[in-house]
C-alpha atoms as a PDB file:
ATOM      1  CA  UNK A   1      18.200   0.986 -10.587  1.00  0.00           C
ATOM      2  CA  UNK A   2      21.406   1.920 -12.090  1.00  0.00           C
ATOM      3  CA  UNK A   3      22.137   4.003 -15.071  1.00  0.00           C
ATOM      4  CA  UNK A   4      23.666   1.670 -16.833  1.00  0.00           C
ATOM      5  CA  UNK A   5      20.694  -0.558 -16.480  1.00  0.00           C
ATOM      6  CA  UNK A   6      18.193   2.145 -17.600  1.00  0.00           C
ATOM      7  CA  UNK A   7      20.498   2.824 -20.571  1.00  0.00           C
ATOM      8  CA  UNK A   8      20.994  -0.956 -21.443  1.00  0.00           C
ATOM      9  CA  UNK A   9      16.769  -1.002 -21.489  1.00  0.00           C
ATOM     10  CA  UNK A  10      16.508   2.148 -23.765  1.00  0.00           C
ATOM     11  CA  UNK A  11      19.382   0.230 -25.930  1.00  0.00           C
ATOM     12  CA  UNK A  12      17.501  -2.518 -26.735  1.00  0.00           C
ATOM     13  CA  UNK A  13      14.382  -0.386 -27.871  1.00  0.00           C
ATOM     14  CA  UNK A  14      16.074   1.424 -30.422  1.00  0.00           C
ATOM     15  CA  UNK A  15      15.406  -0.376 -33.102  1.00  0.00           C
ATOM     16  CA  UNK A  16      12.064  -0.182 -32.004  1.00  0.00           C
ATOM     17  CA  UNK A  17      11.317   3.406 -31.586  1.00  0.00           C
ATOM     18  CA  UNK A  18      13.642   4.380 -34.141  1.00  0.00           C
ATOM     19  CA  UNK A  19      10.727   4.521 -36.971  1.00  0.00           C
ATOM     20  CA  UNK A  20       8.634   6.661 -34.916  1.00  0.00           C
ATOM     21  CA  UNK A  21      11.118   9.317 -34.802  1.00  0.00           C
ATOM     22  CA  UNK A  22      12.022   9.242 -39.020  1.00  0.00           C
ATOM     23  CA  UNK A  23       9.868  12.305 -39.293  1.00  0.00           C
ATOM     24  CA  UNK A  24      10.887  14.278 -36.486  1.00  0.00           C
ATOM     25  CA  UNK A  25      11.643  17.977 -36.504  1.00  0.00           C
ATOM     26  CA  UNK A  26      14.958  18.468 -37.994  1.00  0.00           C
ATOM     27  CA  UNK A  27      16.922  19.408 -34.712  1.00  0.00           C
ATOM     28  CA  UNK A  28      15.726  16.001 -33.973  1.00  0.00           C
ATOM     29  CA  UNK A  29      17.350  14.289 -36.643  1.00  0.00           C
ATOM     30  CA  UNK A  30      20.105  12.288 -36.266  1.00  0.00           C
ATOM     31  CA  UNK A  31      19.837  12.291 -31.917  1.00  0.00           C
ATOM     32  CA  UNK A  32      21.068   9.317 -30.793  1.00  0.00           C
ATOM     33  CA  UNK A  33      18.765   8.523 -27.774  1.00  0.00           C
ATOM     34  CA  UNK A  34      15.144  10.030 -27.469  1.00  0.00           C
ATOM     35  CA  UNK A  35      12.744   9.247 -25.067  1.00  0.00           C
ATOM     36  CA  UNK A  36       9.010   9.841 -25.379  1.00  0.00           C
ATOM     37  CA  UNK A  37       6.258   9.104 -23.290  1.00  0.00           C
ATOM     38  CA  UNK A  38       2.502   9.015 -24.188  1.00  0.00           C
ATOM     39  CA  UNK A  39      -0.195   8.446 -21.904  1.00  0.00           C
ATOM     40  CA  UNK A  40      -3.944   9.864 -21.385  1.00  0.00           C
ATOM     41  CA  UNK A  41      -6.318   9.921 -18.345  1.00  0.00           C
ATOM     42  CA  UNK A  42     -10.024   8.874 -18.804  1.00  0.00           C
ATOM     43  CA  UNK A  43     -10.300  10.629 -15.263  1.00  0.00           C
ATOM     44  CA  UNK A  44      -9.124  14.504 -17.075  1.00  0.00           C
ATOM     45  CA  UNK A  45      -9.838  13.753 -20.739  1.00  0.00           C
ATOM     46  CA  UNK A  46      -5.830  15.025 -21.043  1.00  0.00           C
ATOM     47  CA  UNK A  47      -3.514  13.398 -23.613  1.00  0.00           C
ATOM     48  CA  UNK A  48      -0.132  13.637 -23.615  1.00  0.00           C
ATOM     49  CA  UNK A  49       2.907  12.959 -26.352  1.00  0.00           C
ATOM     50  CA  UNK A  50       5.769  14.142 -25.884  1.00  0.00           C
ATOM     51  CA  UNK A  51       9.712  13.390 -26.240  1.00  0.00           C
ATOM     52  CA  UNK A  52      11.007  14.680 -22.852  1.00  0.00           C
ATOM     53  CA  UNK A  53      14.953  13.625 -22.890  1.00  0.00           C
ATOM     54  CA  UNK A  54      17.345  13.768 -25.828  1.00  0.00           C
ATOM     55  CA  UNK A  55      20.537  12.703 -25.314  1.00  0.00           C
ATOM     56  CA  UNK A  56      21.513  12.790 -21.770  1.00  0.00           C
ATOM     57  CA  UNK A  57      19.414  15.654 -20.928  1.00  0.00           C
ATOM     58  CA  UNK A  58      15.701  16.177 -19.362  1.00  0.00           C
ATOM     59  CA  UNK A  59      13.518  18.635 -21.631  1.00  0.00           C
ATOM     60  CA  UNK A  60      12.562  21.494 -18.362  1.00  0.00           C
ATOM     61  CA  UNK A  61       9.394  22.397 -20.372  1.00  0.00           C
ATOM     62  CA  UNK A  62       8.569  18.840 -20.923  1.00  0.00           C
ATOM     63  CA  UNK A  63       9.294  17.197 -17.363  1.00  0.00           C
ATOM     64  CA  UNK A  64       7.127  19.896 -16.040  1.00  0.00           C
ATOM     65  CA  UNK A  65       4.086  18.672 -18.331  1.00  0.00           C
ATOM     66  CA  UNK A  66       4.724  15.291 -16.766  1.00  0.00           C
ATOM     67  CA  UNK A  67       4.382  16.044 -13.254  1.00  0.00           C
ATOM     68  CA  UNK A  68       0.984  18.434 -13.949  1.00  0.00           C
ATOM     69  CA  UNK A  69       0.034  15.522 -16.290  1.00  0.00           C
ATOM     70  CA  UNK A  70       0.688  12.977 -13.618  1.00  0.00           C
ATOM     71  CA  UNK A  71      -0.953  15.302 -10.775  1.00  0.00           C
ATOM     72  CA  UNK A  72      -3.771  13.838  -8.042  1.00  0.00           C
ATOM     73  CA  UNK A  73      -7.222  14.495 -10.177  1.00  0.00           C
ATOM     74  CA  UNK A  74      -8.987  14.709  -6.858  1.00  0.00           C
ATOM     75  CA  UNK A  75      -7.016  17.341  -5.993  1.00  0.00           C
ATOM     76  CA  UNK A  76      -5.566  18.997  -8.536  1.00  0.00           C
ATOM     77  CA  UNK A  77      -1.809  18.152  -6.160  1.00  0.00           C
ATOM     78  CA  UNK A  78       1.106  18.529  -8.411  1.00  0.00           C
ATOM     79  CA  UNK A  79       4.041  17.020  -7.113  1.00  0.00           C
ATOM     80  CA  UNK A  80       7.595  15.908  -9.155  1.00  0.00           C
ATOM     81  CA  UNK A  81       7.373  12.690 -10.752  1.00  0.00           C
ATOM     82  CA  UNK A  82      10.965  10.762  -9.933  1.00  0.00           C
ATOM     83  CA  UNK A  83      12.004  10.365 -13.607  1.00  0.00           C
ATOM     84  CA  UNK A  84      13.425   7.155 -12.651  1.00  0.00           C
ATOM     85  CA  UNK A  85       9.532   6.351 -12.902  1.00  0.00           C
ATOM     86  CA  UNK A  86       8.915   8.054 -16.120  1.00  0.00           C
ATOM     87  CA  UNK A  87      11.918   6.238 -17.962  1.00  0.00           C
ATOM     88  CA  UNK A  88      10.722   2.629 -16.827  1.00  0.00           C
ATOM     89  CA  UNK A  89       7.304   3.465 -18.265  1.00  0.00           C
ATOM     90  CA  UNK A  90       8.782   4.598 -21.674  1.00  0.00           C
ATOM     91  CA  UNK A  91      11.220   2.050 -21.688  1.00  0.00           C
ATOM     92  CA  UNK A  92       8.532  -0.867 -21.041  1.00  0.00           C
ATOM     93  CA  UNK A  93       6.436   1.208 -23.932  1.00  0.00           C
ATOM     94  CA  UNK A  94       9.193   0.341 -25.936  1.00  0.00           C
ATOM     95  CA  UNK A  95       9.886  -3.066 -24.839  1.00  0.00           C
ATOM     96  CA  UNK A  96       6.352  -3.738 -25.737  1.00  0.00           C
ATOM     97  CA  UNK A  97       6.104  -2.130 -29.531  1.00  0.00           C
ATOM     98  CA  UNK A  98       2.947  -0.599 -29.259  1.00  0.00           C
ATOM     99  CA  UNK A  99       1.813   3.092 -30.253  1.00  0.00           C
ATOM    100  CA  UNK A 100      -1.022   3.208 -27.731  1.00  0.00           C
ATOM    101  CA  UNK A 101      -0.964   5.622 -25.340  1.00  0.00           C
ATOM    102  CA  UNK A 102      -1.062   4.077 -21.180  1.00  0.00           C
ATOM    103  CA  UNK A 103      -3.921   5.322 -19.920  1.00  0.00           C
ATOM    104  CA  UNK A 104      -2.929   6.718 -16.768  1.00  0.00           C
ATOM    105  CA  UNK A 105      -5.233   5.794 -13.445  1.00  0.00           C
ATOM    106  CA  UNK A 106      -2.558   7.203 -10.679  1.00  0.00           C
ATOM    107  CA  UNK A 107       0.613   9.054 -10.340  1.00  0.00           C
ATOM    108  CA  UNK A 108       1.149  11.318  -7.491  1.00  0.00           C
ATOM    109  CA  UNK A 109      -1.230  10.780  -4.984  1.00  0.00           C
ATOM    110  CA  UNK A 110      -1.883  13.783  -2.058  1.00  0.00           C
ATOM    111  CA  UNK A 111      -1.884  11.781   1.486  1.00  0.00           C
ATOM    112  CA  UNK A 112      -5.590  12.632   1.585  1.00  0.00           C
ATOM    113  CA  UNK A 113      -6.357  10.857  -1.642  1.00  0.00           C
ATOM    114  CA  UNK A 114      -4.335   7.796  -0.694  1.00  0.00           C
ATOM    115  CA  UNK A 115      -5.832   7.230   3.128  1.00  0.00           C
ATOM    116  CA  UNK A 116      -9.155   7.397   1.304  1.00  0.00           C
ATOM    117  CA  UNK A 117      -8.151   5.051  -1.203  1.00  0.00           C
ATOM    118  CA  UNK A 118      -6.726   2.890   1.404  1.00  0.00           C
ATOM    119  CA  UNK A 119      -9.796   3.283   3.908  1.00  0.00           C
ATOM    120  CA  UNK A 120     -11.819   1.273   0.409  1.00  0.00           C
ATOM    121  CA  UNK A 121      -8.869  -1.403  -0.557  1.00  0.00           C
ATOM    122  CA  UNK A 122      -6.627  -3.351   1.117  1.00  0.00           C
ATOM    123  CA  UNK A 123      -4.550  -3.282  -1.979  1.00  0.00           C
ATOM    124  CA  UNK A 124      -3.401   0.365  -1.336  1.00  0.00           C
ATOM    125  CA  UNK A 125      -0.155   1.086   0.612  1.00  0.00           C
ATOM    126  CA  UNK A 126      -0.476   2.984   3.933  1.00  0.00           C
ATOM    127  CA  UNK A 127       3.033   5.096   2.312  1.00  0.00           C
ATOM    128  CA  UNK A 128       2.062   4.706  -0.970  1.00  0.00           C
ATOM    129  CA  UNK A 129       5.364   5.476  -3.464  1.00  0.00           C
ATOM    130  CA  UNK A 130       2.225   7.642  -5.250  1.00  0.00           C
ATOM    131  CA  UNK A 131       2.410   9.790  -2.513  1.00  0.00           C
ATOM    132  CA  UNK A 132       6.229  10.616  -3.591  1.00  0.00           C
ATOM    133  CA  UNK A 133       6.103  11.048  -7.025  1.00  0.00           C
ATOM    134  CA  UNK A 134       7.720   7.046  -7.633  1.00  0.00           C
ATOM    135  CA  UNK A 135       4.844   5.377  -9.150  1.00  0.00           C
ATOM    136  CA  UNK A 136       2.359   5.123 -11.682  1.00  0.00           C
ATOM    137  CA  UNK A 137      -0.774   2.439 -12.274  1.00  0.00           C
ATOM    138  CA  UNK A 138      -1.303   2.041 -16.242  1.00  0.00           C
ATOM    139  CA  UNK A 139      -3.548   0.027 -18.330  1.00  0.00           C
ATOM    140  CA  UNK A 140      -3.130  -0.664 -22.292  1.00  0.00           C
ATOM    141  CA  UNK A 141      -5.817  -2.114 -24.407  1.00  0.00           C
ATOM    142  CA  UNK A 142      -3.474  -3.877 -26.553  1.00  0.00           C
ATOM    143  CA  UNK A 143      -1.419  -5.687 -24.492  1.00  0.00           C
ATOM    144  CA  UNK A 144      -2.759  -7.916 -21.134  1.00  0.00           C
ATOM    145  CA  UNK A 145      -1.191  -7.062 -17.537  1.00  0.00           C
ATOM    146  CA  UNK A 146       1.127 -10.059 -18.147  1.00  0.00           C
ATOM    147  CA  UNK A 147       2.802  -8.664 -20.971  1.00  0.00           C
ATOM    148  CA  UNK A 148       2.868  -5.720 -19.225  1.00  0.00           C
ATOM    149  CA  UNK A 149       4.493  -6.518 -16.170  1.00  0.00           C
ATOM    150  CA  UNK A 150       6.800  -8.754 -18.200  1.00  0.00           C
ATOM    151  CA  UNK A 151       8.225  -5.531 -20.012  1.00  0.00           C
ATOM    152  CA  UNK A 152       8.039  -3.749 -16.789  1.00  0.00           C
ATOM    153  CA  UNK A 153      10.108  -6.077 -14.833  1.00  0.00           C
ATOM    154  CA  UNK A 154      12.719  -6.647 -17.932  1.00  0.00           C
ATOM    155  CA  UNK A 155      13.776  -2.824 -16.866  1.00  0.00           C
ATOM    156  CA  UNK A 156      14.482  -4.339 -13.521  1.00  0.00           C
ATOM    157  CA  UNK A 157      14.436  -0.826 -12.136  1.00  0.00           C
ATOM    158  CA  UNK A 158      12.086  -1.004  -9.606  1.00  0.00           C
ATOM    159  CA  UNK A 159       8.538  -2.390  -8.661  1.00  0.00           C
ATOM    160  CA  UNK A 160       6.152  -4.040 -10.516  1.00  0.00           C
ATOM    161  CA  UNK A 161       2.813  -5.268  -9.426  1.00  0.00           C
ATOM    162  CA  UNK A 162       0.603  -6.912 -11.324  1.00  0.00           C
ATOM    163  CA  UNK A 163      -3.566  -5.939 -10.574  1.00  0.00           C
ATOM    164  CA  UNK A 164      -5.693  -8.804 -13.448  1.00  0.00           C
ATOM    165  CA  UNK A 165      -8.622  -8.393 -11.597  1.00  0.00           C
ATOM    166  CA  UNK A 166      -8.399  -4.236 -12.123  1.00  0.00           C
ATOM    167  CA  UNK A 167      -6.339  -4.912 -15.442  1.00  0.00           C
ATOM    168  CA  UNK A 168      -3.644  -2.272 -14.648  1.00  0.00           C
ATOM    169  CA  UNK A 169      -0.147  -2.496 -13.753  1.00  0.00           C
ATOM    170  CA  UNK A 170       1.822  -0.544 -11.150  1.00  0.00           C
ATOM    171  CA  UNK A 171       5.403   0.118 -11.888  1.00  0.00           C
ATOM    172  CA  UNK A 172       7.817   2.407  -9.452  1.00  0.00           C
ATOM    173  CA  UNK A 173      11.219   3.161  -9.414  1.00  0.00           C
ATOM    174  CA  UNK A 174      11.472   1.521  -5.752  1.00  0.00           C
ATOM    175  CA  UNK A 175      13.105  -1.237  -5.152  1.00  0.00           C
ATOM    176  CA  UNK A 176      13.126  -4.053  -7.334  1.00  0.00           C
ATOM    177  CA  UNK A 177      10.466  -6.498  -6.793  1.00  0.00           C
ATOM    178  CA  UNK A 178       7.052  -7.863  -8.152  1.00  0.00           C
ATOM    179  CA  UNK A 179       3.707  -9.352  -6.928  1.00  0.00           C
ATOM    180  CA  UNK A 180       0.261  -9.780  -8.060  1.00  0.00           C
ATOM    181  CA  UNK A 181      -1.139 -12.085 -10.322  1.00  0.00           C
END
């Protein structure tokens, strides 16, 4: 994915996100492009909300939270999250107007946790983009995988599958392409 197609997805949320910043802390005020992700995990009972870019530059403190946030539950692995990931999910937030936090069901996946995954589905990749830090499965209560994906793939920075029958929706900063139904 190219910057100028991350930026041109980001551009077309602003008018979106926009209200959600009006009552930021003043050395917020007035920044022309924030991003903020929000997510939880049913699995760690964490929550997290935070703006981790402003203007051009990755908040340290912040992008650390991510990849602990976004760390293998079974193992307590912490790996770093490819913030190509991380800006597809907050731009598809975006793209789909909703203040609902994804729950998070994977990020970064240790190889253990994904060859036991894999020895139960079929559906799990034997090298799993998890397993570098590139993906992320999400579900929203708000919105259907369909509209989901739809946002997702409007990014057109990377993957997007599309799990109905598990209602989540993986999206990685791979190479573009979809499947699922």
């Amino acid at each position: 994915m190219t910057r100028r197609a991350l930026l041109g997805a980001f551009a077309a949320t602003t008018i979106t996100a926009a209200p959600t910043f009006a009552n930021a802390a003043g050395f917020l005020r007035g920044a022309g492009d924030i991003r903020r992700i929000r997510m939880y995990s049913g699995r760690t009972g964490e929550r997290i909300d935070m703006i981790y870019w402003i203007e051009g530059q990755y908040i340290k403190d912040a992008v650390k939270e991510v990849n602990y946030f976004m760390r293998d539950w079974r193992t307590d692995g912490v790996k770093s999250i490819d913030l190509r990931t991380v800006d597809i999910m907050a731009a598809s937030h975006n793209l789909l107007g909703v203040n609902e936090p994804y729950m998070l069901l994977s990020g970064y996946r240790s190889p253990q946790t994904n060859a036991m995954l894999r020895s139960r589905s079929r559906g799990v990749a034997k090298n799993s983009l998890h397993m570098r830090g590139q993906a992320a499965d999400l579900r929203l209560s708000s919105r259907s995988v369909h509209q989901m994906a739809k946002a997702a793939v409007a990014c057109h920075g990377g993957g997007v599958g599309r799990y109905s029958g598990s209602n989540f929706v993986h999206m990685d900063c791979g190479v573009v392409r979809s499947w699922g139904g």
